[in-house]
N, C-alpha and C. Protein backbone atom coordinates (compact mmCIF):
# COMPACT_ATOMS: atom_id res chain seq x y z
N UNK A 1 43.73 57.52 -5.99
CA UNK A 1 42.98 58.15 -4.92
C UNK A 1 43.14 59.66 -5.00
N UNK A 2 42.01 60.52 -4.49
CA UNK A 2 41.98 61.54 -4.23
C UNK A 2 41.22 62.36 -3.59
N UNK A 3 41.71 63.51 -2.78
CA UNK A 3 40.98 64.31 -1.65
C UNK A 3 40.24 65.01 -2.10
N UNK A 4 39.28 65.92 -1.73
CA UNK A 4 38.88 67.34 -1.87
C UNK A 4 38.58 68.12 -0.99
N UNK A 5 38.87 69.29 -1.04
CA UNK A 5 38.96 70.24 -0.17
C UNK A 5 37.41 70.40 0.22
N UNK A 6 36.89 71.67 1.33
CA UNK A 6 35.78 72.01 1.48
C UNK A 6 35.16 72.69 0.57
N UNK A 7 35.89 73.44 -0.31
CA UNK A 7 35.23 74.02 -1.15
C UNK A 7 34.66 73.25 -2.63
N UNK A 8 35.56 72.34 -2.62
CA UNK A 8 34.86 71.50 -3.54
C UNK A 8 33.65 70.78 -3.45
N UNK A 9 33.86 70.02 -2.50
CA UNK A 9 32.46 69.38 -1.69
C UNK A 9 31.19 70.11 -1.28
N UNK A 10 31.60 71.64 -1.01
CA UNK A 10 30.62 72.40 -1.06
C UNK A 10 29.82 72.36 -1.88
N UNK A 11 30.97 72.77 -3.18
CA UNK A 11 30.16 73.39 -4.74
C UNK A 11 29.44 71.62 -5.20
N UNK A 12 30.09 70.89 -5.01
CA UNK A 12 29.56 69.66 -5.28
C UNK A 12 28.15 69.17 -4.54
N UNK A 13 27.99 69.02 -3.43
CA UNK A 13 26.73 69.03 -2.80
C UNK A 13 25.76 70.29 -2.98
N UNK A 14 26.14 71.65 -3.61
CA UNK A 14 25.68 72.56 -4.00
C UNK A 14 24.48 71.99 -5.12
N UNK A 15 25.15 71.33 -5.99
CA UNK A 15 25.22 70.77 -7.90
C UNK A 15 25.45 71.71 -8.59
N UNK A 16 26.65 72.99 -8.11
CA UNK A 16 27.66 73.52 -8.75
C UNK A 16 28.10 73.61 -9.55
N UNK A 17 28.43 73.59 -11.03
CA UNK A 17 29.31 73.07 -12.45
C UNK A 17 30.88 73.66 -11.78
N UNK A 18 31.75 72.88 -12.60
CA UNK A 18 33.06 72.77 -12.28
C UNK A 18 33.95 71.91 -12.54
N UNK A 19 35.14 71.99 -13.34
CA UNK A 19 35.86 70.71 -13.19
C UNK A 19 36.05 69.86 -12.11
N UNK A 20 36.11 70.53 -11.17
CA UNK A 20 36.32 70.02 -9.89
C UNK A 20 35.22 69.34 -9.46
N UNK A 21 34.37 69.50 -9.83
CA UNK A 21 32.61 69.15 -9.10
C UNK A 21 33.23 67.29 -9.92
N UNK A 22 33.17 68.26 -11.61
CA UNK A 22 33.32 66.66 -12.21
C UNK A 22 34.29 65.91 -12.00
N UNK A 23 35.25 65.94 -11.42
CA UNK A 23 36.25 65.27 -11.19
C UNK A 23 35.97 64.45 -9.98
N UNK A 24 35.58 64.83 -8.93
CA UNK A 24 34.67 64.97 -7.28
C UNK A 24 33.85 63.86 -7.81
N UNK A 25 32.67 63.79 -9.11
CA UNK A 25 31.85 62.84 -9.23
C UNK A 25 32.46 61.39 -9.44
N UNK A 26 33.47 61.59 -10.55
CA UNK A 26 33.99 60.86 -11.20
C UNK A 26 34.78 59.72 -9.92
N UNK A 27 35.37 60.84 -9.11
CA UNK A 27 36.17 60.30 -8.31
C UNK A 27 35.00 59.04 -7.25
N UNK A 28 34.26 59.94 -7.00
CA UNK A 28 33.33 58.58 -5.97
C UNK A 28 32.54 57.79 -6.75
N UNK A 29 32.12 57.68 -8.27
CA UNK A 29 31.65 56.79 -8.59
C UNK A 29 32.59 55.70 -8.62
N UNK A 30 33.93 55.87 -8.91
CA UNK A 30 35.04 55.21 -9.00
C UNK A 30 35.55 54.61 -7.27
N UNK A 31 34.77 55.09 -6.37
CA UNK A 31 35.48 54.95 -5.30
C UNK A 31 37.05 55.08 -5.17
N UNK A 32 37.43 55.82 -5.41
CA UNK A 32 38.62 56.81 -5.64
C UNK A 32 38.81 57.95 -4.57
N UNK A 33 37.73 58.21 -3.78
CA UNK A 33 38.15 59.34 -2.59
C UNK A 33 38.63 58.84 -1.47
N UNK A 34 39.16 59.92 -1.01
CA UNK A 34 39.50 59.86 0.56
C UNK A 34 39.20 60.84 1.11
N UNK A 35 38.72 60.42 2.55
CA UNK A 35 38.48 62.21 3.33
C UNK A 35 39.48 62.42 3.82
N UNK A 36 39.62 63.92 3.78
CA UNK A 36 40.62 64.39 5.04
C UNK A 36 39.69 65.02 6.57
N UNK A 37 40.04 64.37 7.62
CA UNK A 37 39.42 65.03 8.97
C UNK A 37 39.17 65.56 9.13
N UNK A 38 39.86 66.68 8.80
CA UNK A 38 39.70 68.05 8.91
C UNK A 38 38.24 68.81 7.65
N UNK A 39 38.41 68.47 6.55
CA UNK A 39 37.24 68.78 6.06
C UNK A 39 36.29 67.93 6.31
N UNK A 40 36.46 66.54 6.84
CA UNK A 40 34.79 66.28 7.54
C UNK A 40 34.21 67.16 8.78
N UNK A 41 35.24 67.34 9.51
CA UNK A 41 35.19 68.63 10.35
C UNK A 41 34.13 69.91 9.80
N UNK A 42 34.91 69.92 8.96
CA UNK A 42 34.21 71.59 8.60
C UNK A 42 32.95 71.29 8.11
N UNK A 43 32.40 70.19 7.27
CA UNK A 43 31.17 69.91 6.79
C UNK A 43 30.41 69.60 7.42
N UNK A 44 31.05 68.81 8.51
CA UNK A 44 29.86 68.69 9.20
C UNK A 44 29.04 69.60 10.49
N UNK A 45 30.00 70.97 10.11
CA UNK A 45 30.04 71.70 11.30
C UNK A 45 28.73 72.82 10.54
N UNK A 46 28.25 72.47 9.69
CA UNK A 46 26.98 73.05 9.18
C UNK A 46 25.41 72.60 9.79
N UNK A 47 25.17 73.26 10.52
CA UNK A 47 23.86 73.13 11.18
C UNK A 47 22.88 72.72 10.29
N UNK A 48 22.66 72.99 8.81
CA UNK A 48 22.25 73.23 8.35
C UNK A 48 21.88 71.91 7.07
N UNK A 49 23.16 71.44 7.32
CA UNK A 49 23.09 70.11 6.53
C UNK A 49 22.09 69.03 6.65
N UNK A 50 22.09 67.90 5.36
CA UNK A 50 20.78 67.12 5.85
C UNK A 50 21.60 66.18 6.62
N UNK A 51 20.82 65.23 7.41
CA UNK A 51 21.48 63.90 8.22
C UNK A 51 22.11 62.98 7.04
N UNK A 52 21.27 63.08 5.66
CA UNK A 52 21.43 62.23 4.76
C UNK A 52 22.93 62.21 4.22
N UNK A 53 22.98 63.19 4.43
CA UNK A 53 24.21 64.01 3.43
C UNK A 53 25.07 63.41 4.70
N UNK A 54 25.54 64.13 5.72
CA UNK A 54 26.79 63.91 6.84
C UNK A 54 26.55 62.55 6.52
N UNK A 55 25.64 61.34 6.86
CA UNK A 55 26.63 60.26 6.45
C UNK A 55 27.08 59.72 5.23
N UNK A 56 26.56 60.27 4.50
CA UNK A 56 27.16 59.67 3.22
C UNK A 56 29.16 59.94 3.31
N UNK A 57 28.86 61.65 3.56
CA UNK A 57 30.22 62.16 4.14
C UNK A 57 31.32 60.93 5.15
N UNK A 58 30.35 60.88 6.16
CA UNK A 58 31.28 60.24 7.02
C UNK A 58 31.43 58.65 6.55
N UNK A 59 30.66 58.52 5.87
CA UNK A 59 31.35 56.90 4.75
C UNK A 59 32.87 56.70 3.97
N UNK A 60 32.67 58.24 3.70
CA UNK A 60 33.73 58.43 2.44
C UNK A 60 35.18 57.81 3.42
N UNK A 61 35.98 57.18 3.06
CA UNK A 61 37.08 56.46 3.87
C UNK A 61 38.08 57.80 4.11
N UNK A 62 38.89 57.99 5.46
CA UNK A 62 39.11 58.62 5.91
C UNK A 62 40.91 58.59 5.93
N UNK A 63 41.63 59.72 5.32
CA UNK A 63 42.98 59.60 5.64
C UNK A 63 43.36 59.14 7.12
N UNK A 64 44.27 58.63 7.43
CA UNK A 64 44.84 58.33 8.64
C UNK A 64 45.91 59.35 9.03
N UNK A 65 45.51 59.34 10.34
CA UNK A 65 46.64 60.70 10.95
C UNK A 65 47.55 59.90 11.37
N UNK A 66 48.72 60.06 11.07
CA UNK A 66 49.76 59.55 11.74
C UNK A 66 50.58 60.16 12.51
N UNK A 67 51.18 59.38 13.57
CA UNK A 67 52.43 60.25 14.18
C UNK A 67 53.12 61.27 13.91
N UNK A 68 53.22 62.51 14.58
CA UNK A 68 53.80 63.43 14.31
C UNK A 68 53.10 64.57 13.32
N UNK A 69 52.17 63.88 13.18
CA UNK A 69 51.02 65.03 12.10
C UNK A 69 51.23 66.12 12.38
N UNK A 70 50.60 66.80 13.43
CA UNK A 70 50.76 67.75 14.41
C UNK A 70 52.00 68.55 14.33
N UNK A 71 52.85 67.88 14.60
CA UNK A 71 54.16 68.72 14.71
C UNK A 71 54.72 68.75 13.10
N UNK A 72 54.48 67.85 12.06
CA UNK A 72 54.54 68.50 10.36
C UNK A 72 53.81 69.46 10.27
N UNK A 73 52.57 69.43 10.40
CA UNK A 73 51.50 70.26 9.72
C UNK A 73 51.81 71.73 10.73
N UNK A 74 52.41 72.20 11.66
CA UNK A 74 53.01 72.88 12.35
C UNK A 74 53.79 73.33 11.61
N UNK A 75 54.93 72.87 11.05
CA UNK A 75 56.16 73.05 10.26
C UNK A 75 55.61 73.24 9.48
N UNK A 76 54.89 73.23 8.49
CA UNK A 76 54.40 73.33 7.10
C UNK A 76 53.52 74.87 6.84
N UNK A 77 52.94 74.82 8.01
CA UNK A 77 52.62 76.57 7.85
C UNK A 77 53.67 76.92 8.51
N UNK A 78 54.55 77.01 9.23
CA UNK A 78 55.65 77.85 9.42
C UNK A 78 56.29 78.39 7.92
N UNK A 79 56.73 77.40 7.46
CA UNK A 79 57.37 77.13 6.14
C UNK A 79 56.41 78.21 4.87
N UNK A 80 55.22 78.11 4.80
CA UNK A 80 54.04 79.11 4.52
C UNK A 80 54.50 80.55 4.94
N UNK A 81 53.91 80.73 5.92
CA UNK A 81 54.08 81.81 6.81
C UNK A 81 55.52 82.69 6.15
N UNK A 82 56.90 81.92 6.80
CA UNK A 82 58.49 82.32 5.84
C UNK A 82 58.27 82.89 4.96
N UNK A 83 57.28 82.52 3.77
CA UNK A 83 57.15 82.88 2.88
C UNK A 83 56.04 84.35 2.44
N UNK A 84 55.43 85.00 3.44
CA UNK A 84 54.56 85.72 3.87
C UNK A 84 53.55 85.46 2.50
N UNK A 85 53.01 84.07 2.48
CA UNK A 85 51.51 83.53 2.31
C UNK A 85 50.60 83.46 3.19
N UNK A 86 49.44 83.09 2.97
CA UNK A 86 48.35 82.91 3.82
C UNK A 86 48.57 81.65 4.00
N UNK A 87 48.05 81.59 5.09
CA UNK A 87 48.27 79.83 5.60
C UNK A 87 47.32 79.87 6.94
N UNK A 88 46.18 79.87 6.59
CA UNK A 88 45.58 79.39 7.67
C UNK A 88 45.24 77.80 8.06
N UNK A 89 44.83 77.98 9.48
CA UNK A 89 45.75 76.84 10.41
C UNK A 89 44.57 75.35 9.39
N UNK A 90 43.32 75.39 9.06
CA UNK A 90 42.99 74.53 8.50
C UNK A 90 43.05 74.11 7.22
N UNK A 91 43.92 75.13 6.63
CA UNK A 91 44.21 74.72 5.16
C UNK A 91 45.17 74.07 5.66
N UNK A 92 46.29 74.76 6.58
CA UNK A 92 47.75 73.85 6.66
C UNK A 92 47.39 72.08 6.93
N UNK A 93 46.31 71.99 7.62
CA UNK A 93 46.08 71.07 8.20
C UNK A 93 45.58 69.46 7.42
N UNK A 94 45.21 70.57 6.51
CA UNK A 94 44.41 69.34 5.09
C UNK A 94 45.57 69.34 4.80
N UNK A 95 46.45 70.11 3.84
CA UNK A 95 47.60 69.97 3.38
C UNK A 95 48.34 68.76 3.84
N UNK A 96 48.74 69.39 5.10
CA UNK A 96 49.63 68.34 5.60
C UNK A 96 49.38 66.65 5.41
N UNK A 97 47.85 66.31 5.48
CA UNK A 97 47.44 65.31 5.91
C UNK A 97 47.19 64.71 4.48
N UNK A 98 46.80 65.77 3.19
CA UNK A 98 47.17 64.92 1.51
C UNK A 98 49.00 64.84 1.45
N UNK A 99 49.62 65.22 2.29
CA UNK A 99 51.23 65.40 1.98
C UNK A 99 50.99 63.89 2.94
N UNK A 100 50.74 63.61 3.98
CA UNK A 100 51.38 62.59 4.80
C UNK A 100 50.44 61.41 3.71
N UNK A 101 49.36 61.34 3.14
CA UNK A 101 49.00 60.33 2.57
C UNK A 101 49.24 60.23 1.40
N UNK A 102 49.98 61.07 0.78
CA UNK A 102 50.31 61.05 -0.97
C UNK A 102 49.16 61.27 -1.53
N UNK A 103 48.25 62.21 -1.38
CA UNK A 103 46.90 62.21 -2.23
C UNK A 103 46.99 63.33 -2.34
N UNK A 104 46.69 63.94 -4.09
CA UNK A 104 46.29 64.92 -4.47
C UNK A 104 45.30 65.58 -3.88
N UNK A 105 45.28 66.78 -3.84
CA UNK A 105 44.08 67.73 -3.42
C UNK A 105 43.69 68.27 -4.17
N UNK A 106 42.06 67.79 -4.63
CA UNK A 106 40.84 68.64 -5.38
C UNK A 106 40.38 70.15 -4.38
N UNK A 107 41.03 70.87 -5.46
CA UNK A 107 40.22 72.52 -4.86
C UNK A 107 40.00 73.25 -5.80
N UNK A 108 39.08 74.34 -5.21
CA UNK A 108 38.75 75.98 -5.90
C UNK A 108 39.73 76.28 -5.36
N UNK A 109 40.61 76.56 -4.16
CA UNK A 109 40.67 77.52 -3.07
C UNK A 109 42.03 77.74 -3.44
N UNK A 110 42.60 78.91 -4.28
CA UNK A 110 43.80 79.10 -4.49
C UNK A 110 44.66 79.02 -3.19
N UNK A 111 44.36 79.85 -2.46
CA UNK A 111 45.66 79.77 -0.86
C UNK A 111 45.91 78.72 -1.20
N UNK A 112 45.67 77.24 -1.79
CA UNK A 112 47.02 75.74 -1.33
C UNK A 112 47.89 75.72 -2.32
N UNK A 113 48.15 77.27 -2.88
CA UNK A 113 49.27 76.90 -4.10
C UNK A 113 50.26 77.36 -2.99
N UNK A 114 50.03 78.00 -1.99
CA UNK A 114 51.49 78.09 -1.43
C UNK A 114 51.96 77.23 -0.54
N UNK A 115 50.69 76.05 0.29
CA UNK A 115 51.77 75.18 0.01
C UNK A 115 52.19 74.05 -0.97
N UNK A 116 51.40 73.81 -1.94
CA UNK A 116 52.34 73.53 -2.91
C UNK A 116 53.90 73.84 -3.03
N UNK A 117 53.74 75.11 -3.74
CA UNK A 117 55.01 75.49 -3.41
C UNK A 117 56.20 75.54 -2.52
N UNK A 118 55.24 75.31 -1.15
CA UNK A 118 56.32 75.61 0.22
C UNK A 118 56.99 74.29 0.09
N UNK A 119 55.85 72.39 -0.30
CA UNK A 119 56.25 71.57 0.16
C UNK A 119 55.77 70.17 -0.45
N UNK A 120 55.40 70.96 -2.07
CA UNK A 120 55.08 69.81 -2.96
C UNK A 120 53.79 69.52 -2.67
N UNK A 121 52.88 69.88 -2.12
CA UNK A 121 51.81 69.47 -1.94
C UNK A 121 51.13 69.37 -3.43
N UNK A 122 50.51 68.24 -3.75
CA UNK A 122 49.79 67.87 -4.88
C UNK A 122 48.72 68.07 -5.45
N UNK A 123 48.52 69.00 -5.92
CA UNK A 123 47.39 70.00 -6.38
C UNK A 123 46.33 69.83 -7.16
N UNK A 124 45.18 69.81 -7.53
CA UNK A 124 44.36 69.62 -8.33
C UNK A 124 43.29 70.75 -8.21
N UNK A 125 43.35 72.01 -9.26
CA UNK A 125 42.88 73.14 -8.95
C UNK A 125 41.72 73.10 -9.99
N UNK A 126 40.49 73.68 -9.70
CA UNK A 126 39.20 73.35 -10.78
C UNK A 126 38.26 74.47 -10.55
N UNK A 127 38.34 75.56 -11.09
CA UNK A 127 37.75 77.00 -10.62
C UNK A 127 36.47 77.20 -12.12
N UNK A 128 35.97 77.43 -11.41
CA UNK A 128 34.82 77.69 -12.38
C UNK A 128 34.16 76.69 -13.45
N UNK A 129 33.36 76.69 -14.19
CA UNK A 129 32.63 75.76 -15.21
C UNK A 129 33.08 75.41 -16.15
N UNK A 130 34.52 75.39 -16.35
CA UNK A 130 35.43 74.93 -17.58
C UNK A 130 34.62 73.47 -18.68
């Protein structure tokens, strides 16, 4: 299984080139994804999107928040932050939630190498048309 960030899904519903795009394909022909909340959040917070598209989105099976999410994913940009990285509150938030489900995260978006770094978060980085 594996996540992807907003920016992937972007460039992917874009038809973007990218490892990440291809990996993104690969992954749902395989039924291999998972959403995180928080980036259905953000996708679907596009006015602009088709109806077609949000549900396909909201099909994609959805990490589960569990207990105490909130107060990790809290700790986890703190832990960020310590480190004077960027950590904004919805990156921390995906993070946290591929850390509480063991799923790698498909991204462009460098900021999640720190938490990687802060807390093992499992990375899968795919920048440009490789």
């Amino acid at each position: 299984m594996i996540a992807a960030d907003t920016s992937t899904w972007i460039a992917f519903l874009e038809g973007s080139a990218g490892e990440d795009v291809k990996l993104l394909d690969r992954a749902l022909e395989d039924r291999q994804v998972v959403m995180v909340p928080v980036v259905l959040t953000e996708l679907l917070s596009d006015p602009k999107l088709p109806s077609g598209v949000a549900e396909m989105l909201s099909e994609v099976p959805s990490i589960e928040i569990a207990s105490g999410y909130w107060q990790r994913a809290g700790g986890l940009r703190g832990k960020v932050l310590a480190r004077r990285r960027k950590a904004r509150l919805g990156d921390a938030l995906i993070a946290q939630s591929c850390i509480d489900g063991d799923v790698p995260l498909l991204t462009r978006d460098r900021d999640f190498k720190a938490f990687a770094e802060a807390a093992g978060l499992d990375l899968v980085l795919g920048f440009g048309t490789n």
